[in-house]
C-alpha atoms as a PDB file:
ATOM      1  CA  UNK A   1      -7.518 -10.168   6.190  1.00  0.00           C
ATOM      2  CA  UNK A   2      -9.284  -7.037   7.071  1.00  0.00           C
ATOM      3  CA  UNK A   3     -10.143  -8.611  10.847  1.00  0.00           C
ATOM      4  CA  UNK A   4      -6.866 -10.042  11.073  1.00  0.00           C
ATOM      5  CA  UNK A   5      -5.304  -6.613  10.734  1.00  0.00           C
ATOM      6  CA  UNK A   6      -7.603  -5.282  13.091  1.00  0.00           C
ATOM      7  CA  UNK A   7      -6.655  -7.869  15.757  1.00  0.00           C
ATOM      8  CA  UNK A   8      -3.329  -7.273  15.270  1.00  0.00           C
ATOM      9  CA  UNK A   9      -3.813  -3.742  15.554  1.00  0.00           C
ATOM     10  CA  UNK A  10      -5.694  -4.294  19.036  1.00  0.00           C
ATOM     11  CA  UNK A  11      -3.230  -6.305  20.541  1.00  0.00           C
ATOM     12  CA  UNK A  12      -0.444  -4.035  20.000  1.00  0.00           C
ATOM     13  CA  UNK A  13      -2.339  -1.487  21.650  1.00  0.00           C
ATOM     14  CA  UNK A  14      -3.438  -3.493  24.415  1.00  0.00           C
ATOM     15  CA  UNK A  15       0.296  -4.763  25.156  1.00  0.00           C
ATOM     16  CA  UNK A  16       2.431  -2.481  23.414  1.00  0.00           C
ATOM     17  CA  UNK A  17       5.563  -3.616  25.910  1.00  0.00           C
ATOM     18  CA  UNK A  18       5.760  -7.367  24.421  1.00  0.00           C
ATOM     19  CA  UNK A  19       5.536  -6.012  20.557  1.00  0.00           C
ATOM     20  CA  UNK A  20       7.519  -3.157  20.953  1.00  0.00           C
ATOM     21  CA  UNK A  21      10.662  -5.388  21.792  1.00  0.00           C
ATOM     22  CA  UNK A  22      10.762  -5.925  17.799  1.00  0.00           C
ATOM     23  CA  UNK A  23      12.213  -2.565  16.684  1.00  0.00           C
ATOM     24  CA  UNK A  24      10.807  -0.998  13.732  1.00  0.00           C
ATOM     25  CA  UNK A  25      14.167  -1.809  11.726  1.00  0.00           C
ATOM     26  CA  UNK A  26      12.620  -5.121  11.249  1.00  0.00           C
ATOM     27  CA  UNK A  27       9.530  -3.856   8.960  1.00  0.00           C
ATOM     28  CA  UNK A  28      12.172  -3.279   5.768  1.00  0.00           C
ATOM     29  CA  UNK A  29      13.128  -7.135   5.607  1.00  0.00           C
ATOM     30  CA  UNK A  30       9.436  -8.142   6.604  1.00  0.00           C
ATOM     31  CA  UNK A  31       8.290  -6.072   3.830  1.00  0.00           C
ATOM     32  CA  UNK A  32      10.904  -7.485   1.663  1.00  0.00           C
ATOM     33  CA  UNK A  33       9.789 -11.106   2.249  1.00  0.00           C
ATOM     34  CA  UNK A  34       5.986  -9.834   0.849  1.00  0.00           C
ATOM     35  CA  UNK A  35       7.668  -8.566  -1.780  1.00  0.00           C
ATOM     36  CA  UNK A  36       9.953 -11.599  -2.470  1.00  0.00           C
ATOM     37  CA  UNK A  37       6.558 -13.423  -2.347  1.00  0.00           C
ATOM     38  CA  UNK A  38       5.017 -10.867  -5.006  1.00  0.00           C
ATOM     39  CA  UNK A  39       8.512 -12.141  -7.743  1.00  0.00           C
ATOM     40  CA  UNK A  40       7.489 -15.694  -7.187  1.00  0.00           C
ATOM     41  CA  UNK A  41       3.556 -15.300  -7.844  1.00  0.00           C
ATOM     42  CA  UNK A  42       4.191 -12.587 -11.207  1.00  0.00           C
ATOM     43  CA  UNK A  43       4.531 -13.859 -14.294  1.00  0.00           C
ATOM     44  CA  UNK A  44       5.059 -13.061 -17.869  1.00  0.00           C
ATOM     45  CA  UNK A  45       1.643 -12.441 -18.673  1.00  0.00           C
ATOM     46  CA  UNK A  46       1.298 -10.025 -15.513  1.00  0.00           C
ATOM     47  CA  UNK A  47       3.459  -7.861 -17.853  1.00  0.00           C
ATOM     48  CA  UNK A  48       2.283  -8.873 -21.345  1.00  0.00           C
ATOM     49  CA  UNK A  49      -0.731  -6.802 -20.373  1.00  0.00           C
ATOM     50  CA  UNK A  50       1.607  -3.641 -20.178  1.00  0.00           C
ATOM     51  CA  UNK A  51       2.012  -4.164 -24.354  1.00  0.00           C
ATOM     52  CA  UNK A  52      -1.663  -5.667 -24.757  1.00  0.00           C
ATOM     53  CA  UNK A  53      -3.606  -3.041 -22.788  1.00  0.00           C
ATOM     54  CA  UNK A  54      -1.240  -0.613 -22.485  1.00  0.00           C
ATOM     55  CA  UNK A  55      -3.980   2.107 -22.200  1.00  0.00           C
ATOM     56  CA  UNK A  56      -5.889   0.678 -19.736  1.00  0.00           C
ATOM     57  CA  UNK A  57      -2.547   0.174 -17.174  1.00  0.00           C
ATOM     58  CA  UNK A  58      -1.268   3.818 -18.529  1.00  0.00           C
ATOM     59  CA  UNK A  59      -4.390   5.629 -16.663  1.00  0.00           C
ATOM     60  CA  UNK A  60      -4.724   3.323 -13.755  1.00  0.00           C
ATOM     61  CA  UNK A  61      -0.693   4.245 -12.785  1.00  0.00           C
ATOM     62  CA  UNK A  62      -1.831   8.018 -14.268  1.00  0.00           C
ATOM     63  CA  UNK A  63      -4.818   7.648 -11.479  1.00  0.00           C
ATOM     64  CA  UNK A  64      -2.452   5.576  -8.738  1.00  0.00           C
ATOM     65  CA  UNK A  65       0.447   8.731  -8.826  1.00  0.00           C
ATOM     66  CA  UNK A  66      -1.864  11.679  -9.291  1.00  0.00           C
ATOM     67  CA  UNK A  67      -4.843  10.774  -7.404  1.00  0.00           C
ATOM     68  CA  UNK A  68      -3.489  10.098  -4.083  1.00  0.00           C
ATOM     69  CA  UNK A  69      -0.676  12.318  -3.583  1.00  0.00           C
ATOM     70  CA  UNK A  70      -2.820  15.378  -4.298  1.00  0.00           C
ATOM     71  CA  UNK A  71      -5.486  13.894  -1.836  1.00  0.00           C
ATOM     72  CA  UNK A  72      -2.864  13.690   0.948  1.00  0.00           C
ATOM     73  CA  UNK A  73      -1.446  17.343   0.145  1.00  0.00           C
ATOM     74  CA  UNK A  74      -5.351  18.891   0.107  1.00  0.00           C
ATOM     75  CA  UNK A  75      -6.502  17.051   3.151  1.00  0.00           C
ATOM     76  CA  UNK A  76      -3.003  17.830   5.333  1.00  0.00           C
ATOM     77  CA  UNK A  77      -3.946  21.207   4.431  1.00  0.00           C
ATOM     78  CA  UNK A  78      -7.835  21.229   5.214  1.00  0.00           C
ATOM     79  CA  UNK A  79      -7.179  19.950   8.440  1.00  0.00           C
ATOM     80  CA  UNK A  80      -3.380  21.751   9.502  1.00  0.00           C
ATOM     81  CA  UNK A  81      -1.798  18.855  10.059  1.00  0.00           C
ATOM     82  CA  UNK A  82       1.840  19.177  11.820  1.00  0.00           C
ATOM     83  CA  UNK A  83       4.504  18.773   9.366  1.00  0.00           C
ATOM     84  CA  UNK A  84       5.121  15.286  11.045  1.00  0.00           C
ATOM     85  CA  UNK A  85       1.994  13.994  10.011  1.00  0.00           C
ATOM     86  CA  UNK A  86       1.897  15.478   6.866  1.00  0.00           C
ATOM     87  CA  UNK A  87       4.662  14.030   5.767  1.00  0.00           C
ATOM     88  CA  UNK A  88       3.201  10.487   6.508  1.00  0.00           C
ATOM     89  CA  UNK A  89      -0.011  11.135   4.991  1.00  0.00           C
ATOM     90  CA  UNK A  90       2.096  12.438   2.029  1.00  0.00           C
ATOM     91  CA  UNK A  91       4.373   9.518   2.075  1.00  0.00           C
ATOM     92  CA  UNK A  92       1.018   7.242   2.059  1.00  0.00           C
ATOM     93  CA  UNK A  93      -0.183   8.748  -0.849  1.00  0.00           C
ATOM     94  CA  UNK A  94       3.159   8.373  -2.768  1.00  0.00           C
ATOM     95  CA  UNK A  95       3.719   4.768  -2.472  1.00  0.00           C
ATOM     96  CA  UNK A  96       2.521   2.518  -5.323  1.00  0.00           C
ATOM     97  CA  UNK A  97      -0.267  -0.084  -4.995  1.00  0.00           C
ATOM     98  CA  UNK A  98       0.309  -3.569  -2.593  1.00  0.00           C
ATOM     99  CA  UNK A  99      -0.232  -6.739  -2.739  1.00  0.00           C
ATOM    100  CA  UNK A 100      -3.365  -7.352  -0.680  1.00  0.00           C
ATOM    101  CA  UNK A 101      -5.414  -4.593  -3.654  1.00  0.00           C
ATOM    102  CA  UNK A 102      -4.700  -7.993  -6.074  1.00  0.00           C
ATOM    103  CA  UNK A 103      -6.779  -9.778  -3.051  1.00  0.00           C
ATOM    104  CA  UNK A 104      -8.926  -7.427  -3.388  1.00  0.00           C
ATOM    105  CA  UNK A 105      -9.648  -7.393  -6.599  1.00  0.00           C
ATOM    106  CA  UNK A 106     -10.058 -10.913  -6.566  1.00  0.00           C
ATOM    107  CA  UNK A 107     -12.874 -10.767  -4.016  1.00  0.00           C
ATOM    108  CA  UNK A 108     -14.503  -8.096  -5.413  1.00  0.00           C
ATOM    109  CA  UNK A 109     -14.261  -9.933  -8.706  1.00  0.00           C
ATOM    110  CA  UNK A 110     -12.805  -7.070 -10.576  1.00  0.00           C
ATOM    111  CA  UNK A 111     -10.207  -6.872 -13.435  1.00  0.00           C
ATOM    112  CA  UNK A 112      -7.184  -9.160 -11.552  1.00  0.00           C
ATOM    113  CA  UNK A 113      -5.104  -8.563 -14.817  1.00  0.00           C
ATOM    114  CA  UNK A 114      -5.419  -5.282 -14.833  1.00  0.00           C
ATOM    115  CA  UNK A 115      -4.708  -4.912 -10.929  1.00  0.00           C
ATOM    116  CA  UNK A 116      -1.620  -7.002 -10.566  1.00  0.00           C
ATOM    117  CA  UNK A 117      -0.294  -4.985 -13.948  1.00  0.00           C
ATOM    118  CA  UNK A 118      -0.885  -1.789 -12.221  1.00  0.00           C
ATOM    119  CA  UNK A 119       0.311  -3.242  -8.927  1.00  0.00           C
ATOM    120  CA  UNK A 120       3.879  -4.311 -10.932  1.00  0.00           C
ATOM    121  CA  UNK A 121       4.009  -1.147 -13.191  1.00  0.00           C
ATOM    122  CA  UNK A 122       3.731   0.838  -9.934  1.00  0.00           C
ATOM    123  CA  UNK A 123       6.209  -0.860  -8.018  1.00  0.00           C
ATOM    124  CA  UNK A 124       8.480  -0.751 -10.721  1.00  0.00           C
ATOM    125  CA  UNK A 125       8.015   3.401 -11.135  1.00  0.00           C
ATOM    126  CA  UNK A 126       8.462   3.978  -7.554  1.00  0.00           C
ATOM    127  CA  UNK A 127      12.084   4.396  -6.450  1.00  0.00           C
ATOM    128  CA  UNK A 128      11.698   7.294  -8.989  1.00  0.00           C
ATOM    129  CA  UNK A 129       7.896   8.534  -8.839  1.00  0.00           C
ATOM    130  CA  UNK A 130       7.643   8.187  -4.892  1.00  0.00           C
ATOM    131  CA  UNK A 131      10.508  10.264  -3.450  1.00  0.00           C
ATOM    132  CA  UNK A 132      10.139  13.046  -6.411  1.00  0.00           C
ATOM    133  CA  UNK A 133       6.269  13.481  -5.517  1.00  0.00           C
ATOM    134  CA  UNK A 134       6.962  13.113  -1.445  1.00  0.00           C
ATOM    135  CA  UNK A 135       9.628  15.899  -2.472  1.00  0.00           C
ATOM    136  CA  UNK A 136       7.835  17.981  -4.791  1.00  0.00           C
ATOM    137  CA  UNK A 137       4.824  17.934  -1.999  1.00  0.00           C
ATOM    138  CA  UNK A 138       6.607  17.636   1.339  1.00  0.00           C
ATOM    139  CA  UNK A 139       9.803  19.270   0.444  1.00  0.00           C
ATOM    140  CA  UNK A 140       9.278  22.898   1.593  1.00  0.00           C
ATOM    141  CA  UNK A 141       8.461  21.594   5.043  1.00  0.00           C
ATOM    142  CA  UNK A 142      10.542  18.800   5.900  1.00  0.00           C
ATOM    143  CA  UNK A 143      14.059  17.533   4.322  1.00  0.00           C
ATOM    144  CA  UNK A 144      13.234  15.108   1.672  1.00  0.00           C
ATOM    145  CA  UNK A 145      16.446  12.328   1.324  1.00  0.00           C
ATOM    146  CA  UNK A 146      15.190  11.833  -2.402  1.00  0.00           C
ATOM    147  CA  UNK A 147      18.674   9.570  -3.431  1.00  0.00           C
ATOM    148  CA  UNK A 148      18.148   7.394  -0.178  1.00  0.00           C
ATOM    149  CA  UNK A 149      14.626   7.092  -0.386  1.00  0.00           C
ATOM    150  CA  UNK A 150      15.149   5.619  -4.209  1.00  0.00           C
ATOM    151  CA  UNK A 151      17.830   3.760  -2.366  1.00  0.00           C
ATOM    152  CA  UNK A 152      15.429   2.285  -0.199  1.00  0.00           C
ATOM    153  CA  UNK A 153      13.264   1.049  -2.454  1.00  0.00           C
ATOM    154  CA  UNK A 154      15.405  -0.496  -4.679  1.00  0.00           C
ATOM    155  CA  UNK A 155      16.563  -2.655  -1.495  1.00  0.00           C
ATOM    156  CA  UNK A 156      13.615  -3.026  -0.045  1.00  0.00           C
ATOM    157  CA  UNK A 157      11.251  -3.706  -2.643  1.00  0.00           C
ATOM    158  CA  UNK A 158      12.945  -4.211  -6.602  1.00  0.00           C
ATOM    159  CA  UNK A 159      15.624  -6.919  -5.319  1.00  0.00           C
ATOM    160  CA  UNK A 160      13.344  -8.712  -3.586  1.00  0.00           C
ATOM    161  CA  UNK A 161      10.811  -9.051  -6.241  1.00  0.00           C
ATOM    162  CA  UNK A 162      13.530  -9.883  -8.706  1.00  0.00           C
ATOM    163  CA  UNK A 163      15.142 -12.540  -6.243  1.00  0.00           C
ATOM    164  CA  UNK A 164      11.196 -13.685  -6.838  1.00  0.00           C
ATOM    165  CA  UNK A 165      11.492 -13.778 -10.386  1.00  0.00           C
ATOM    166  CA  UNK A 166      15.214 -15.642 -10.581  1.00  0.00           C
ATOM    167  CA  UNK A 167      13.698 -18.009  -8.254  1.00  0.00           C
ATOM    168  CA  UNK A 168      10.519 -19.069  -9.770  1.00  0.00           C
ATOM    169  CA  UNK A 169      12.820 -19.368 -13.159  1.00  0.00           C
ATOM    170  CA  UNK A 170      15.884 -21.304 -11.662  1.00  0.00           C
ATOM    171  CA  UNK A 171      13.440 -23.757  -9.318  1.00  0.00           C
ATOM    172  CA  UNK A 172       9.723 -23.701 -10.832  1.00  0.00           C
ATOM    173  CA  UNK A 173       8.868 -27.058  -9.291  1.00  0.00           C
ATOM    174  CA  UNK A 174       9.828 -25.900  -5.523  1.00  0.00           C
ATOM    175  CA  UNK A 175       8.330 -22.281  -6.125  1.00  0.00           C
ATOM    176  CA  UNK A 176       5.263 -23.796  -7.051  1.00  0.00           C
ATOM    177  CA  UNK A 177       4.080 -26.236  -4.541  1.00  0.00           C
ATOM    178  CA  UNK A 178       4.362 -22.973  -2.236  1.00  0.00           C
ATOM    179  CA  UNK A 179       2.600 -20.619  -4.161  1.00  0.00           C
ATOM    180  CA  UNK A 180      -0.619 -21.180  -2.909  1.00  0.00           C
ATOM    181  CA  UNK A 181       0.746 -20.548   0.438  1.00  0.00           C
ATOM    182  CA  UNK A 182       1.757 -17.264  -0.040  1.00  0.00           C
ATOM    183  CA  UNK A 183      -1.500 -15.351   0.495  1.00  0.00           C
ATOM    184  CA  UNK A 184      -1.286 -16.657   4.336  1.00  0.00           C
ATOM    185  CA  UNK A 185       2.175 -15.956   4.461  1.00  0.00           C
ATOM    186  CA  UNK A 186       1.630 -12.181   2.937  1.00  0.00           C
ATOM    187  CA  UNK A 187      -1.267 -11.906   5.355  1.00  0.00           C
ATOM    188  CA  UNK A 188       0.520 -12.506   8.976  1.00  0.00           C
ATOM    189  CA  UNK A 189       3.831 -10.739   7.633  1.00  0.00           C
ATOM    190  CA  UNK A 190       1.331  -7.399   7.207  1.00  0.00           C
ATOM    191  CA  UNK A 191      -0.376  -8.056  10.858  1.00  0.00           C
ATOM    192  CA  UNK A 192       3.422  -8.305  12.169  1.00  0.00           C
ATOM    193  CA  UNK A 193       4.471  -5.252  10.300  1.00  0.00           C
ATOM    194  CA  UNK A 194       1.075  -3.637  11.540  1.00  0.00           C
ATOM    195  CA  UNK A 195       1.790  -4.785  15.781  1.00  0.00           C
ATOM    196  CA  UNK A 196       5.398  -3.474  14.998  1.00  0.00           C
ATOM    197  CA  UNK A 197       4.182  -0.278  14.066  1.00  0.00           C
ATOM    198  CA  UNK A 198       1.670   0.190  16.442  1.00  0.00           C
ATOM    199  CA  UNK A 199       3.681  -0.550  19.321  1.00  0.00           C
ATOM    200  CA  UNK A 200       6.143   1.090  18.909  1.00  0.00           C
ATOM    201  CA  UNK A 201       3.955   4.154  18.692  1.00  0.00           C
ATOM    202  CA  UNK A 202       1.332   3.325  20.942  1.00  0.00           C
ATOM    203  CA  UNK A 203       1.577   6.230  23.157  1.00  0.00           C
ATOM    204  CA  UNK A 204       2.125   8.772  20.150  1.00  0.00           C
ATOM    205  CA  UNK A 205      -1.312   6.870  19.102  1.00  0.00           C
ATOM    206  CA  UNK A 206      -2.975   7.843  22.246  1.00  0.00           C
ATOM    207  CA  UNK A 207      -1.646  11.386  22.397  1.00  0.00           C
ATOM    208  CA  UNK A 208      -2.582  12.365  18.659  1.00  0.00           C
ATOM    209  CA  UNK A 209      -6.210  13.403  17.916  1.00  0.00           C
ATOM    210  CA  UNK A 210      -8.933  11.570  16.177  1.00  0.00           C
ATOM    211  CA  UNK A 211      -8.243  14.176  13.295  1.00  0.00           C
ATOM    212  CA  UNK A 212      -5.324  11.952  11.792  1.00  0.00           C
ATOM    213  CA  UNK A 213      -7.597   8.332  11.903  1.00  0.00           C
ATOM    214  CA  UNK A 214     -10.010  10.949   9.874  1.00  0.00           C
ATOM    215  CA  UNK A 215      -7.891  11.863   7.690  1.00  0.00           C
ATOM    216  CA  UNK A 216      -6.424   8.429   6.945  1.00  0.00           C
ATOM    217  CA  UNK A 217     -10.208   6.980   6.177  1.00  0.00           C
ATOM    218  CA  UNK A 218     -10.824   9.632   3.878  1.00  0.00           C
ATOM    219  CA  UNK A 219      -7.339   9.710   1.808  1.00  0.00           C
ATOM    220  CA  UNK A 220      -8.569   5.905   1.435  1.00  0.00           C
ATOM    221  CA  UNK A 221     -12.460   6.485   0.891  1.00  0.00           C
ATOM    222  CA  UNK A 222     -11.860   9.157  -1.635  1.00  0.00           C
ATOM    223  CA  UNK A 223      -9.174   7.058  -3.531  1.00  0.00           C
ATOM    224  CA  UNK A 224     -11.168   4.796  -3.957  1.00  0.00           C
ATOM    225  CA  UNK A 225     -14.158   6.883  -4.987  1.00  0.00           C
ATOM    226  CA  UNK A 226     -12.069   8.788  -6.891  1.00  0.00           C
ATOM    227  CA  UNK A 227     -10.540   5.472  -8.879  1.00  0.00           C
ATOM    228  CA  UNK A 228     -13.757   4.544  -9.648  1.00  0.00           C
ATOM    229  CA  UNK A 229     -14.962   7.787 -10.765  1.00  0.00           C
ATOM    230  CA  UNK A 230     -12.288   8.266 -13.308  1.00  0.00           C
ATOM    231  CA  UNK A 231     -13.197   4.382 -14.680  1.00  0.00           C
ATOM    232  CA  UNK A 232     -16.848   5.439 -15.166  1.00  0.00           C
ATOM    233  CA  UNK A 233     -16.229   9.020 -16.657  1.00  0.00           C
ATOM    234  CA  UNK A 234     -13.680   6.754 -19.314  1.00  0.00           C
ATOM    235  CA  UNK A 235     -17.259   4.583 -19.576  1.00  0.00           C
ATOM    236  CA  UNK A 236     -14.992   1.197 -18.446  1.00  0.00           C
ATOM    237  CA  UNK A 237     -16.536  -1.856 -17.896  1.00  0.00           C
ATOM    238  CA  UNK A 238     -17.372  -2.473 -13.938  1.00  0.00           C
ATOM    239  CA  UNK A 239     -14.506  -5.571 -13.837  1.00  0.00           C
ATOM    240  CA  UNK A 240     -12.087  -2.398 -14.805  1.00  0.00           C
ATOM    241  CA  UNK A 241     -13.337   0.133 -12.618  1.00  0.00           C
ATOM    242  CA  UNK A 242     -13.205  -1.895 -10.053  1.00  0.00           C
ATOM    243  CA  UNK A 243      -9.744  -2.959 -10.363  1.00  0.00           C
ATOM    244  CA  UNK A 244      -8.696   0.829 -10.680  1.00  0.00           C
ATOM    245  CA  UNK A 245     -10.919   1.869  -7.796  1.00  0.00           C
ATOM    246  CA  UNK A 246      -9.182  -0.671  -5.423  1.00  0.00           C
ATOM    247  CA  UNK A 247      -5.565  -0.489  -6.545  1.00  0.00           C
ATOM    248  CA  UNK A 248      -6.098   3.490  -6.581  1.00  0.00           C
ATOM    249  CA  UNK A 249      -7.328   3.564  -3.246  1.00  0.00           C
ATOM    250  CA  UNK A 250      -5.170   1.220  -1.302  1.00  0.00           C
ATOM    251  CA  UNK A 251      -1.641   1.769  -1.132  1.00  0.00           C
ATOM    252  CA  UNK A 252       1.797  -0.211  -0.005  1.00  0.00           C
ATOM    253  CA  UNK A 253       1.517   1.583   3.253  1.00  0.00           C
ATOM    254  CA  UNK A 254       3.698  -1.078   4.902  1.00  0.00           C
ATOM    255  CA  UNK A 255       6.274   0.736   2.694  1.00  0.00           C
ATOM    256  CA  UNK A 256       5.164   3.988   3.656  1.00  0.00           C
ATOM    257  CA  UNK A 257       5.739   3.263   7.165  1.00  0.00           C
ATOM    258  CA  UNK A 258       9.175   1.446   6.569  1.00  0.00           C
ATOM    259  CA  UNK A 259      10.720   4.988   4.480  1.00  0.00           C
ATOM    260  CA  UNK A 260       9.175   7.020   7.011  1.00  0.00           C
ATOM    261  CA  UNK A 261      11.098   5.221   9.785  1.00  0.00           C
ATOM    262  CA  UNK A 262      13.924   4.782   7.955  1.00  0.00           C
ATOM    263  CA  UNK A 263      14.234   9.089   6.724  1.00  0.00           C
ATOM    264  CA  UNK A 264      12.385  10.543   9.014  1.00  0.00           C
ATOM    265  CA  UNK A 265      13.235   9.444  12.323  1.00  0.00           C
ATOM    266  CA  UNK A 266      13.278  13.149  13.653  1.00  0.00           C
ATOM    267  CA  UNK A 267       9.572  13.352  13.135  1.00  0.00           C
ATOM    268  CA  UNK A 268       8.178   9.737  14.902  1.00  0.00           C
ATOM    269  CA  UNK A 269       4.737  10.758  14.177  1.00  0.00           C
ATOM    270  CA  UNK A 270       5.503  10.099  10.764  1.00  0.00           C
ATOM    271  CA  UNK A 271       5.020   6.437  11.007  1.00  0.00           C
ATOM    272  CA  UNK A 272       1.386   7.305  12.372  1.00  0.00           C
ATOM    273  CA  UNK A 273      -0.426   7.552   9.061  1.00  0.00           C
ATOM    274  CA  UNK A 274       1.147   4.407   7.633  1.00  0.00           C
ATOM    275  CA  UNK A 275       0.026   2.446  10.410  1.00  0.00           C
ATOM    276  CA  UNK A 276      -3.649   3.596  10.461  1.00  0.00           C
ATOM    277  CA  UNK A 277      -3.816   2.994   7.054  1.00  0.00           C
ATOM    278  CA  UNK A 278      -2.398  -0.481   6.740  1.00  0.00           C
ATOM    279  CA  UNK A 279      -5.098  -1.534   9.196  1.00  0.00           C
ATOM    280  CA  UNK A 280      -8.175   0.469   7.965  1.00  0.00           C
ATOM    281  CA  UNK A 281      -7.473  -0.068   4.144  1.00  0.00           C
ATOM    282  CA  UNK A 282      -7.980  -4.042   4.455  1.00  0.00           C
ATOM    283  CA  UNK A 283     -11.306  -3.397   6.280  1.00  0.00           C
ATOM    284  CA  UNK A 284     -12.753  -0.919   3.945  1.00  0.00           C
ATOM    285  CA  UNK A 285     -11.316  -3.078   0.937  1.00  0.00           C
ATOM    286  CA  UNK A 286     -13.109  -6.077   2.300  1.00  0.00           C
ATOM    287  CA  UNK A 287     -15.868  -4.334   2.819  1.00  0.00           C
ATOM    288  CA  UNK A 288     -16.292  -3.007  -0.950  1.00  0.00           C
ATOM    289  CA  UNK A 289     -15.270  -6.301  -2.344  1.00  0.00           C
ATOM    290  CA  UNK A 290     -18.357  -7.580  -0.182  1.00  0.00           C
ATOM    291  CA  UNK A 291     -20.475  -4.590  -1.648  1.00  0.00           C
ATOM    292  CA  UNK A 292     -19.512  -5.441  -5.107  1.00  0.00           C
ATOM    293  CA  UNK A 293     -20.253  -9.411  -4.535  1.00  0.00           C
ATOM    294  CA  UNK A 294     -23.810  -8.181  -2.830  1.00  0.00           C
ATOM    295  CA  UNK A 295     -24.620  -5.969  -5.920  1.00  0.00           C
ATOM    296  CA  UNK A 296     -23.659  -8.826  -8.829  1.00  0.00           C
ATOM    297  CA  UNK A 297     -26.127 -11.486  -6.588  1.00  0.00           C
ATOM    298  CA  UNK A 298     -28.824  -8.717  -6.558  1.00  0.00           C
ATOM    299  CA  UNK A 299     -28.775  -8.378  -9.791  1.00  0.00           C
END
């Protein structure tokens, strides 16, 4: 996934001029078909663990809304970002967990349980939690649209999973036989979103300094040291801290990218942060799932 991303990143930036005919209006129904993908893999024992281990999903969504918000406010202000790019580093931070953490997880042989409850509890908490923290945190600088924002994600991301859900109910024989499909599918909708993105702010790309691709790697480093961190101090088993390292530390920035275009559009650069981070989260999440997988055949 993580090279695939990259690639896709590449090419945009090597010929922006074919991507850049898709306009970035297109990345809120792409994201909506990963999402519509994400209702027809859940199921009910996805959100049994809510009631069964409500503890453990209680401090990973804690970790996922605290965590990274106040890492994108403290490093926007240790390295004076412009408000434009604040705000997307900001928005980053805000969004709840994606899909490709339950990957992940999965590689890195972590709690999967645990991740796709926090992935789902998240989701579910966002069109509240994310524009109230992008406004409480953002708000003096920029104007935050918190009703359209929650609008946004209720369109973009809720119906969609829910059309998942009603479909896996009404036709579980159909919805099946594509399931295990989905993780390809998931994958080439992100490196679309991702060339979309890129393109159509490849010069802006150029132009900006190596500062913001810094900043990006270490909202996403520290998350996930951070996640960790929190799972050892609460003396969690690894499979746990895993799980809440990697869903802390990578976010839905495909949606972060998609509310940024659609409610910020005077501030372009906004859509910056999102982008870097939806390719460089895959690599570093491969690479610590191959970390983890290195350390358990070491040992």
């Amino acid at each position: 996934m993580g090279l695939l991303v990259l690639l896709s990143a590449v090419a945009a930036l090597t010929w922006p001029s074919v991507f850049s005919q898709f306009k970035p209006t297109i990345i809120s129904p792409l994201l909506g078909v990963i999402m519509f993908g994400m209702g027809l893999t859940l199921q009910a024992s996805d959100f049994r663990i809510v009631f069964s281990r409500p503890k453990d999903v209680i401090t990973g969504c804690v970790a996922q809304f605290t965590v990274m918000p106040l890492l994108a406010w403290l490093l926007a202000r240790v390295f004076q970002l412009d408000d434009a790019l604040t705000v997307g580093v900001v928005l980053v931070g805000c969004c709840p967990g994606g899909t490709a953490s339950n990957v992940i997880t999965y590689l890195a042989k972590g709690d999967l349980a645990l991740s796709v409850g926090m992935t789902g509890v998240s989701t579910m908490l966002a069109p509240i939690v994310t524009p109230m923290l992008v406004w409480l945190l953002a708000g003096k600088s920029v104007d935050v649209d918190v009703v359209g924002m929650l609008l946004s994600i209720l369109w973009v991301v809720i119906l969609p999973i829910a059309a998942g859900l009603i479909a896996k109910r009404l036709w579980p024989r159909q919805t099946a036989a594509v399931t295990d499909y989905l993780p390809a599918v998931s994958t080439l909708v992100i490196c679309a979103i991702v060339m979309i993105v890129i393109a159509a702010n490849a010069q802006k790309l150029f132009a900006s300094s190596m500062i913001i691709i810094l900043v990006v790697m270490l909202h996403n480093v520290c998350g996930l040291a951070v996640g960790y961190g929190i799972g050892r101090s609460l003396q969690l088993p690894a499979a746990k801290r895993r799980a809440i390292s990697i869903e802390v530390g990578m976010q839905n920035s495909g949606l972060a990218s998609s509310l940024a275009a659609l409610h910020f559009a005077a501030y372009p650069m906004a859509t910056i942060p999102g982008a870097i981070f939806s390719v460089w989260h895959n690599i570093s999440g491969t690479i610590v799932a191959r970390m983890y997988t290195w350390r358990d055949n070491s040992q």
